[in-house]
Protein backbone atom coordinates (compact mmCIF):
# COMPACT_ATOMS: atom_id res chain seq x y z
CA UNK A 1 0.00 0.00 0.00
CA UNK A 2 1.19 3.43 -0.50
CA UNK A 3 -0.08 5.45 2.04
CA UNK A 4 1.49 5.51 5.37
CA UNK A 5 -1.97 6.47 7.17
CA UNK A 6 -5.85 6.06 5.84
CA UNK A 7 -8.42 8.74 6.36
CA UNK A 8 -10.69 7.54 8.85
CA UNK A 9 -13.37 6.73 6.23
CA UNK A 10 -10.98 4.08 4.56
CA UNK A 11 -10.63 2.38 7.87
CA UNK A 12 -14.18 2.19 7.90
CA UNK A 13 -14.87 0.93 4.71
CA UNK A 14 -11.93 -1.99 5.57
CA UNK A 15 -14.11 -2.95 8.73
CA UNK A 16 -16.95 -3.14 6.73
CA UNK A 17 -15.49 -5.38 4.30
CA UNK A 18 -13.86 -7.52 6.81
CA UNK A 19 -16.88 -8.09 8.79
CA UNK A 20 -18.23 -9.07 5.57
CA UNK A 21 -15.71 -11.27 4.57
CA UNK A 22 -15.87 -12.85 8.14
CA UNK A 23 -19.80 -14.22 7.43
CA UNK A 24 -18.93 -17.77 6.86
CA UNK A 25 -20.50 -21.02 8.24
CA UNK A 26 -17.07 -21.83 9.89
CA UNK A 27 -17.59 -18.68 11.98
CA UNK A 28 -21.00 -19.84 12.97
CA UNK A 29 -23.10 -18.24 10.56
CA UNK A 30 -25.52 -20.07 8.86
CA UNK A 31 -24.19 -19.11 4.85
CA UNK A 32 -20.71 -17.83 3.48
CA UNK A 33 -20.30 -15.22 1.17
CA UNK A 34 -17.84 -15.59 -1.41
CA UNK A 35 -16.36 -14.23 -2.62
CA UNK A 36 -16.67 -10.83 -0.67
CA UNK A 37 -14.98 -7.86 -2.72
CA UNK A 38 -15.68 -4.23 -3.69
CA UNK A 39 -16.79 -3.81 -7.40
CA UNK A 40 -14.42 -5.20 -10.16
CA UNK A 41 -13.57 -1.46 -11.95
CA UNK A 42 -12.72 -4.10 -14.94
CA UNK A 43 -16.33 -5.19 -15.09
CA UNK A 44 -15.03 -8.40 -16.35
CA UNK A 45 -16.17 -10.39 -12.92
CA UNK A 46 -19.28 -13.00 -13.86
CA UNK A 47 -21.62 -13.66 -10.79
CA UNK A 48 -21.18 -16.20 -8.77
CA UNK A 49 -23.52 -17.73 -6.32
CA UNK A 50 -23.17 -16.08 -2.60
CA UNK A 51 -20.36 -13.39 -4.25
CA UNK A 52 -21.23 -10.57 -2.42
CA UNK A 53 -20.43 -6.91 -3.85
CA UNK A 54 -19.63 -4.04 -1.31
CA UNK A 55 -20.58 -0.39 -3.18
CA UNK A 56 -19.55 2.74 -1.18
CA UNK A 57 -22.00 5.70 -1.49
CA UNK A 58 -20.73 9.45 -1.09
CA UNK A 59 -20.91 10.87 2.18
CA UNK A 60 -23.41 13.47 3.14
CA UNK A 61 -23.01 15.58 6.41
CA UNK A 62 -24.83 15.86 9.24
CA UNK A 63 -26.23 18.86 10.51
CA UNK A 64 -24.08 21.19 13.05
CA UNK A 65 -26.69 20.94 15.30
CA UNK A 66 -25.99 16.81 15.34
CA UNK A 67 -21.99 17.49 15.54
CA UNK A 68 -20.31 18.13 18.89
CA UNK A 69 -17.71 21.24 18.48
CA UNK A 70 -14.45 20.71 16.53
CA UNK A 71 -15.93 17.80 15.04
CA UNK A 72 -17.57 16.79 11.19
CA UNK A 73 -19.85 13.99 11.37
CA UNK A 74 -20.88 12.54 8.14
CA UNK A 75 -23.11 9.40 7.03
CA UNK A 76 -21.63 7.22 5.00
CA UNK A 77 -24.00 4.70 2.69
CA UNK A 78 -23.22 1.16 1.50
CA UNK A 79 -24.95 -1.16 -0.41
CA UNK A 80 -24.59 -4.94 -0.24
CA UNK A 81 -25.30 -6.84 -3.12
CA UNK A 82 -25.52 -10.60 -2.91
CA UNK A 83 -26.11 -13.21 -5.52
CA UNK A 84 -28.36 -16.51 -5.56
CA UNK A 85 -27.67 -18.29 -8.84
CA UNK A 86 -30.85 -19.81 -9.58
CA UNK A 87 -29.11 -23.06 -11.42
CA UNK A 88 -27.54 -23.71 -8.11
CA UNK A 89 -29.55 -27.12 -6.23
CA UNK A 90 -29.28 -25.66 -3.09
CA UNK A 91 -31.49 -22.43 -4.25
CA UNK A 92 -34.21 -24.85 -5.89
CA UNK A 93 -35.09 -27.47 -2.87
CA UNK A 94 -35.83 -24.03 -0.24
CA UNK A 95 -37.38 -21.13 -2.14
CA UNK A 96 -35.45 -17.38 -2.70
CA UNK A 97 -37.70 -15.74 -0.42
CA UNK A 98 -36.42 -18.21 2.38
CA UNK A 99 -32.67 -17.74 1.12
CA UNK A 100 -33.11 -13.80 0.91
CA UNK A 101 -34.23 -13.70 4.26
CA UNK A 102 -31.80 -15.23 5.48
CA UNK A 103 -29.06 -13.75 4.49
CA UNK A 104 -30.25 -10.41 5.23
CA UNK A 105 -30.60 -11.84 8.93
CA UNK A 106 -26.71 -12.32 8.72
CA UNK A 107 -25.46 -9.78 7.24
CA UNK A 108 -27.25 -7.37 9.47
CA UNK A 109 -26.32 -10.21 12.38
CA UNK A 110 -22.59 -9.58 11.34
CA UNK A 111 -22.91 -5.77 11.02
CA UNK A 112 -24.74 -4.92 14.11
CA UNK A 113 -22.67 -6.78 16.17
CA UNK A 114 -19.93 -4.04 16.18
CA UNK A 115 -22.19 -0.53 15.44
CA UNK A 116 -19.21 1.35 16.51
CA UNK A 117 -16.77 -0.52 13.43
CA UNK A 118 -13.43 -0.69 16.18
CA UNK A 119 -10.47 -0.97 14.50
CA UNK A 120 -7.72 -3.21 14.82
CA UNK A 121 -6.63 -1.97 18.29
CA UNK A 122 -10.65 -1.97 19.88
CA UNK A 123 -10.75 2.10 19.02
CA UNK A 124 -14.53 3.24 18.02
CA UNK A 125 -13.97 4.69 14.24
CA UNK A 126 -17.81 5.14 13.83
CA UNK A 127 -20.54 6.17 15.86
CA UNK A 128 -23.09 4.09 14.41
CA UNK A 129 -24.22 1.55 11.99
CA UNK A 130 -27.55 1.17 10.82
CA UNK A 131 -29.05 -1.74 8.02
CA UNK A 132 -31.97 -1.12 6.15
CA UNK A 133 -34.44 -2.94 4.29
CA UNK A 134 -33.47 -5.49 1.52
CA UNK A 135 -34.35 -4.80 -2.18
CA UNK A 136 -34.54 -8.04 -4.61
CA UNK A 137 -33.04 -8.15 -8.01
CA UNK A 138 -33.19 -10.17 -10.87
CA UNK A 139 -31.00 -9.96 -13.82
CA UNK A 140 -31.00 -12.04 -16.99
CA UNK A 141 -27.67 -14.17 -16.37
CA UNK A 142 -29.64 -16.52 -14.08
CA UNK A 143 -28.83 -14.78 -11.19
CA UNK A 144 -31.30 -12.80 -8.41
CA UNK A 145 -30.42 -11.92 -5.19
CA UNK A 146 -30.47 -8.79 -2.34
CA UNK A 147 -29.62 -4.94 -2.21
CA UNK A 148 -29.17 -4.24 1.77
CA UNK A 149 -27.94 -0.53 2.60
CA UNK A 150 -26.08 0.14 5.55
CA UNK A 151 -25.61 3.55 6.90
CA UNK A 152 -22.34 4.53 9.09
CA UNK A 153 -22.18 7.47 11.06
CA UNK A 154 -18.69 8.71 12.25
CA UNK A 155 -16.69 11.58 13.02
CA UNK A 156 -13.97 13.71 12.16
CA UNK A 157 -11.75 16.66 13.32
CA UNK A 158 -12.99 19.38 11.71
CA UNK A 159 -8.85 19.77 10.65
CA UNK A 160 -7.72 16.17 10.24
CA UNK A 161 -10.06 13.48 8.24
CA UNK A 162 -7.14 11.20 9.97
CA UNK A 163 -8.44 12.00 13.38
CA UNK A 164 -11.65 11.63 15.53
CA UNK A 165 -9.85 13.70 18.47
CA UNK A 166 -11.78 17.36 18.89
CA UNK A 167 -9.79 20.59 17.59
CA UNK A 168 -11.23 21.68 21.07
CA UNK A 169 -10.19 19.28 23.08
């Protein structure tokens, strides 16, 4: 990597993917995604059954009535696609509806169960994470499958997108 340091939204965007990548049946979940991955930029990557895509929206900022002094808080969206090949067995004995379900309940398991996305060393980079309601898709390579968004709200010095540590304090 090139950079020595990562603005604080990059480290948030790695936890996100991690905790993604970490929803496997080995880790006592009951599906694995796979792969887990941000978007190709190629476009060259066919679906695969359970791939799961990781899109990161733009941030919008919250209001300074929301934002302690010193501080920038912004909300940053995601959206989690996953694929169900419909040629895959599995997906024809237990219906999409059931498998949709399903994996929304653990992805937002997974997500939820670290709303404040700590970083390597247990330090708080966000201040919340929130999951919304799934949207299906279908597209015409035989594959369907689930939109989630997630929403993460974090902080920033008002100076330093590198630090969450007030100008005031």
């Amino acid at each position: 990597m090139p950079f020595s340091q990562l603005p604080i939204s990059e480290q948030i965007d790695a936890n996100v993917l991690r905790t993604l990548q970490g929803i496997a049946t080995t880790n006592g979940f009951q599906i694995t995604l796979s792969p887990v991955m941000f978007p190709d930029p190629s476009g060259n990557t066919q679906p695969s059954d359970m791939m799961c895509v990781l899109y990161v929206g733009d941030d919008v900022e919250d209001s300074d009535d929301d934002t302690p002094l010193g501080m920038i808080q912004w909300k940053r969206s995601y959206a989690v696609q996953v694929y169900i090949i419909k040629t895959v067995p599995e997906l024809q004995a237990t219906r999409f509806e059931t498998w949709k379900n399903v994996i929304r309940a653990e992805v937002d398991r997974a997500l939820v169960a670290d709303v404040y996305r700590k970083d390597t060393n247990n330090n708080p980079l966000a201040e919340n994470t929130e999951t919304g309601a799934p949207i299906t898709f279908e597209d015409a390579n035989d594959a369907q499958g689930i939109f989630m968004n997630i929403t993460v709200t974090y902080r920033t010095n008002y100076l330093d997108p590198y630090s969450q540590t007030s100008s005031e304090e």
